[in-house]
C-alpha atoms as a PDB file:
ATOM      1  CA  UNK A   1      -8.920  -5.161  23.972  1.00  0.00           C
ATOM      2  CA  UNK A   2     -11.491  -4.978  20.848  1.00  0.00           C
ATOM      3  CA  UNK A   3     -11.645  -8.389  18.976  1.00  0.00           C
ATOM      4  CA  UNK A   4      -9.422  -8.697  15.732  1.00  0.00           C
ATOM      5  CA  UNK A   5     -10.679  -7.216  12.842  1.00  0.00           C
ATOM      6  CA  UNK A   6     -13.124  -5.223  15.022  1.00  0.00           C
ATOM      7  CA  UNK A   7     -13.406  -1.611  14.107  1.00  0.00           C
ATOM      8  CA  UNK A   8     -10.017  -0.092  15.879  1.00  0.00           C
ATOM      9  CA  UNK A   9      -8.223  -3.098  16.595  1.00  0.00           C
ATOM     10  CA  UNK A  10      -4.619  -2.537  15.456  1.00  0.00           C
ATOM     11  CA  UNK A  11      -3.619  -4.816  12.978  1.00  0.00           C
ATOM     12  CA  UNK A  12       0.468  -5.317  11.527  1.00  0.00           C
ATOM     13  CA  UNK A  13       0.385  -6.066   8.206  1.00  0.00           C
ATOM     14  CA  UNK A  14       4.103  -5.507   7.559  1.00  0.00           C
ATOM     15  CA  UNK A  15       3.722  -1.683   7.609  1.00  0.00           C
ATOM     16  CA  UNK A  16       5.160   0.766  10.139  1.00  0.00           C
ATOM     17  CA  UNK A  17       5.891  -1.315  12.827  1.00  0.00           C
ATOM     18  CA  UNK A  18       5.795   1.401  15.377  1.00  0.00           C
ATOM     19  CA  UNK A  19       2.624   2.895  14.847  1.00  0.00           C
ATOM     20  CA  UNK A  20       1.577  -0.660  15.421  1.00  0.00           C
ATOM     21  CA  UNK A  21       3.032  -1.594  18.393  1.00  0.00           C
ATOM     22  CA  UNK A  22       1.991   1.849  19.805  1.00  0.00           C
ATOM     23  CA  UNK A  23      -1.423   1.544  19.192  1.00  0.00           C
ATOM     24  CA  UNK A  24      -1.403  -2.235  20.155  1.00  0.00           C
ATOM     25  CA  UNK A  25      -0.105  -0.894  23.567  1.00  0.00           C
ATOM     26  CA  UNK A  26      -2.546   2.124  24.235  1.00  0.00           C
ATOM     27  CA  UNK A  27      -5.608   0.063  23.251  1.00  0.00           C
ATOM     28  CA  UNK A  28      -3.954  -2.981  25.859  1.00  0.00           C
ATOM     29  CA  UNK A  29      -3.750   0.102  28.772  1.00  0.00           C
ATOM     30  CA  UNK A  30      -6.961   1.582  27.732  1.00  0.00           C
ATOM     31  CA  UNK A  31      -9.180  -1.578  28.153  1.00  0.00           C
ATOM     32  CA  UNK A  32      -7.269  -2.025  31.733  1.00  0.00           C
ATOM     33  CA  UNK A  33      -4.831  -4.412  30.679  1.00  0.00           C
ATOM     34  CA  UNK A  34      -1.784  -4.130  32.356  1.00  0.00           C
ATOM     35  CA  UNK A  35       0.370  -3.749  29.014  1.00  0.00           C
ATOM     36  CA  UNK A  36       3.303  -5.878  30.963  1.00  0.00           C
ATOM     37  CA  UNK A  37       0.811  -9.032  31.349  1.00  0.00           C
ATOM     38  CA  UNK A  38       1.726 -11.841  29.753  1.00  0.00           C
ATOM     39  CA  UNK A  39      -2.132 -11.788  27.982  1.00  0.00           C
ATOM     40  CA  UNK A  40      -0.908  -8.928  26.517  1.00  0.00           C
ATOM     41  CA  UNK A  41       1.951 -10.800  24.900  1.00  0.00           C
ATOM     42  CA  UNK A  42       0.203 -13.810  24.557  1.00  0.00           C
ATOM     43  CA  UNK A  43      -2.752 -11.898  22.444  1.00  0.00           C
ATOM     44  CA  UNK A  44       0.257  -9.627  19.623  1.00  0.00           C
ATOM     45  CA  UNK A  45       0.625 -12.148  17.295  1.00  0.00           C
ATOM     46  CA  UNK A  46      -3.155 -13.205  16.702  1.00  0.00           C
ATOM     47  CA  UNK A  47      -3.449  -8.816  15.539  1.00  0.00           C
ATOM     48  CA  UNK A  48      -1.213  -9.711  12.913  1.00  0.00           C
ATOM     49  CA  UNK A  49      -0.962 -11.196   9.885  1.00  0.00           C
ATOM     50  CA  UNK A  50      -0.453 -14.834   9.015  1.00  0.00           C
ATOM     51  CA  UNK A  51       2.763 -15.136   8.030  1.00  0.00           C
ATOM     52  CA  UNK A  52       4.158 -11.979  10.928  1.00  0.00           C
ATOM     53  CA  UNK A  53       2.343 -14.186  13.190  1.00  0.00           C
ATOM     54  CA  UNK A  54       4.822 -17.352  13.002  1.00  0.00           C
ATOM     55  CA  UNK A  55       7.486 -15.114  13.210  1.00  0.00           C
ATOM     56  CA  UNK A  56       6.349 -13.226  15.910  1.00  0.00           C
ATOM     57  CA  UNK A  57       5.315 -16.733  17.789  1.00  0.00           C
ATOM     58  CA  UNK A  58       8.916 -17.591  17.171  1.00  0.00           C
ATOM     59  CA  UNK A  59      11.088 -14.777  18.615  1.00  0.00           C
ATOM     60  CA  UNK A  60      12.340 -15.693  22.201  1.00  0.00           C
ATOM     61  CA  UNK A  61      11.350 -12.755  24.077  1.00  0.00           C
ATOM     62  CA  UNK A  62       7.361 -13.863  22.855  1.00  0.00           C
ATOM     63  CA  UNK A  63       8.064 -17.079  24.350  1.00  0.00           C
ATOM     64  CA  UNK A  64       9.306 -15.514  27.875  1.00  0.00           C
ATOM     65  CA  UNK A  65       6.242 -13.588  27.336  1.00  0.00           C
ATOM     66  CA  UNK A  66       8.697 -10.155  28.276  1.00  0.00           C
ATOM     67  CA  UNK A  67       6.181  -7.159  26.446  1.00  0.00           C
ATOM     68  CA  UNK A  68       8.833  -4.845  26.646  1.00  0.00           C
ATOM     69  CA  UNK A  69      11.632  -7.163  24.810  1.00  0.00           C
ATOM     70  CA  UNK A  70       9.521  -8.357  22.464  1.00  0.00           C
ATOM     71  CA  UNK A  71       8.070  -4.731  21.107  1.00  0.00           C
ATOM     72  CA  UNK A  72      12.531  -4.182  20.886  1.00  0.00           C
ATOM     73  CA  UNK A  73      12.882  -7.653  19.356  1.00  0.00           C
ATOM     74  CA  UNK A  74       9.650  -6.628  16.764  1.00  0.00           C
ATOM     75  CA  UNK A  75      11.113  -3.295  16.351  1.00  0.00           C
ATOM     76  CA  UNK A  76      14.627  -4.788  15.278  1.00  0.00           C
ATOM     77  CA  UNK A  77      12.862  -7.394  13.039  1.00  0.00           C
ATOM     78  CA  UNK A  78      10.842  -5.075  11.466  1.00  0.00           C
ATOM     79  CA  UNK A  79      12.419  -1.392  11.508  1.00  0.00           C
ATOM     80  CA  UNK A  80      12.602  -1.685   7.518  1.00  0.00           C
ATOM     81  CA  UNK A  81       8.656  -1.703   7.495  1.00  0.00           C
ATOM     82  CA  UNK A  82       8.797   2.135   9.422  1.00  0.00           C
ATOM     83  CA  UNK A  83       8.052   4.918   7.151  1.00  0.00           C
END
């Protein structure tokens, strides 16, 4: 996965939540990480801005570490940020 605010690396910002979590996912299976791992999990919220992050480190499925709950749980949270 490239580094935060490395050229590519996705970034949520409060704006269309889906393209985010897409492209956080295809970058997470293109470097080889298994996008299920918990690393993967473990790694969203730090590609995010400050104040998503709390939130994000808050929701239950991040702290089961589930991927696929937590991009439903972020998609639910944030569906009003979707163009």
């Amino acid at each position: 996965m490239p580094l935060r605010l490395c050229p590519g690396a996705p970034i949520f910002l409060r704006s269309d939540v889906t393209t985010f979590l897409h492209k956080y996912g295809s970058i997470a299976a293109f470097s080889a990480t298994d996008p299920s791992s918990q690393n993967v999990v473990a790694m969203l919220p730090y590609y995010c801005s400050e104040a998503i992050r709390e939130t994000v480190m808050m929701m239950p499925r991040y702290e089961r570490q589930d991927w696929v709950a937590l991009k439903k749980e972020m998609l639910d949270a944030f569906r009003y940020t979707n163009s």
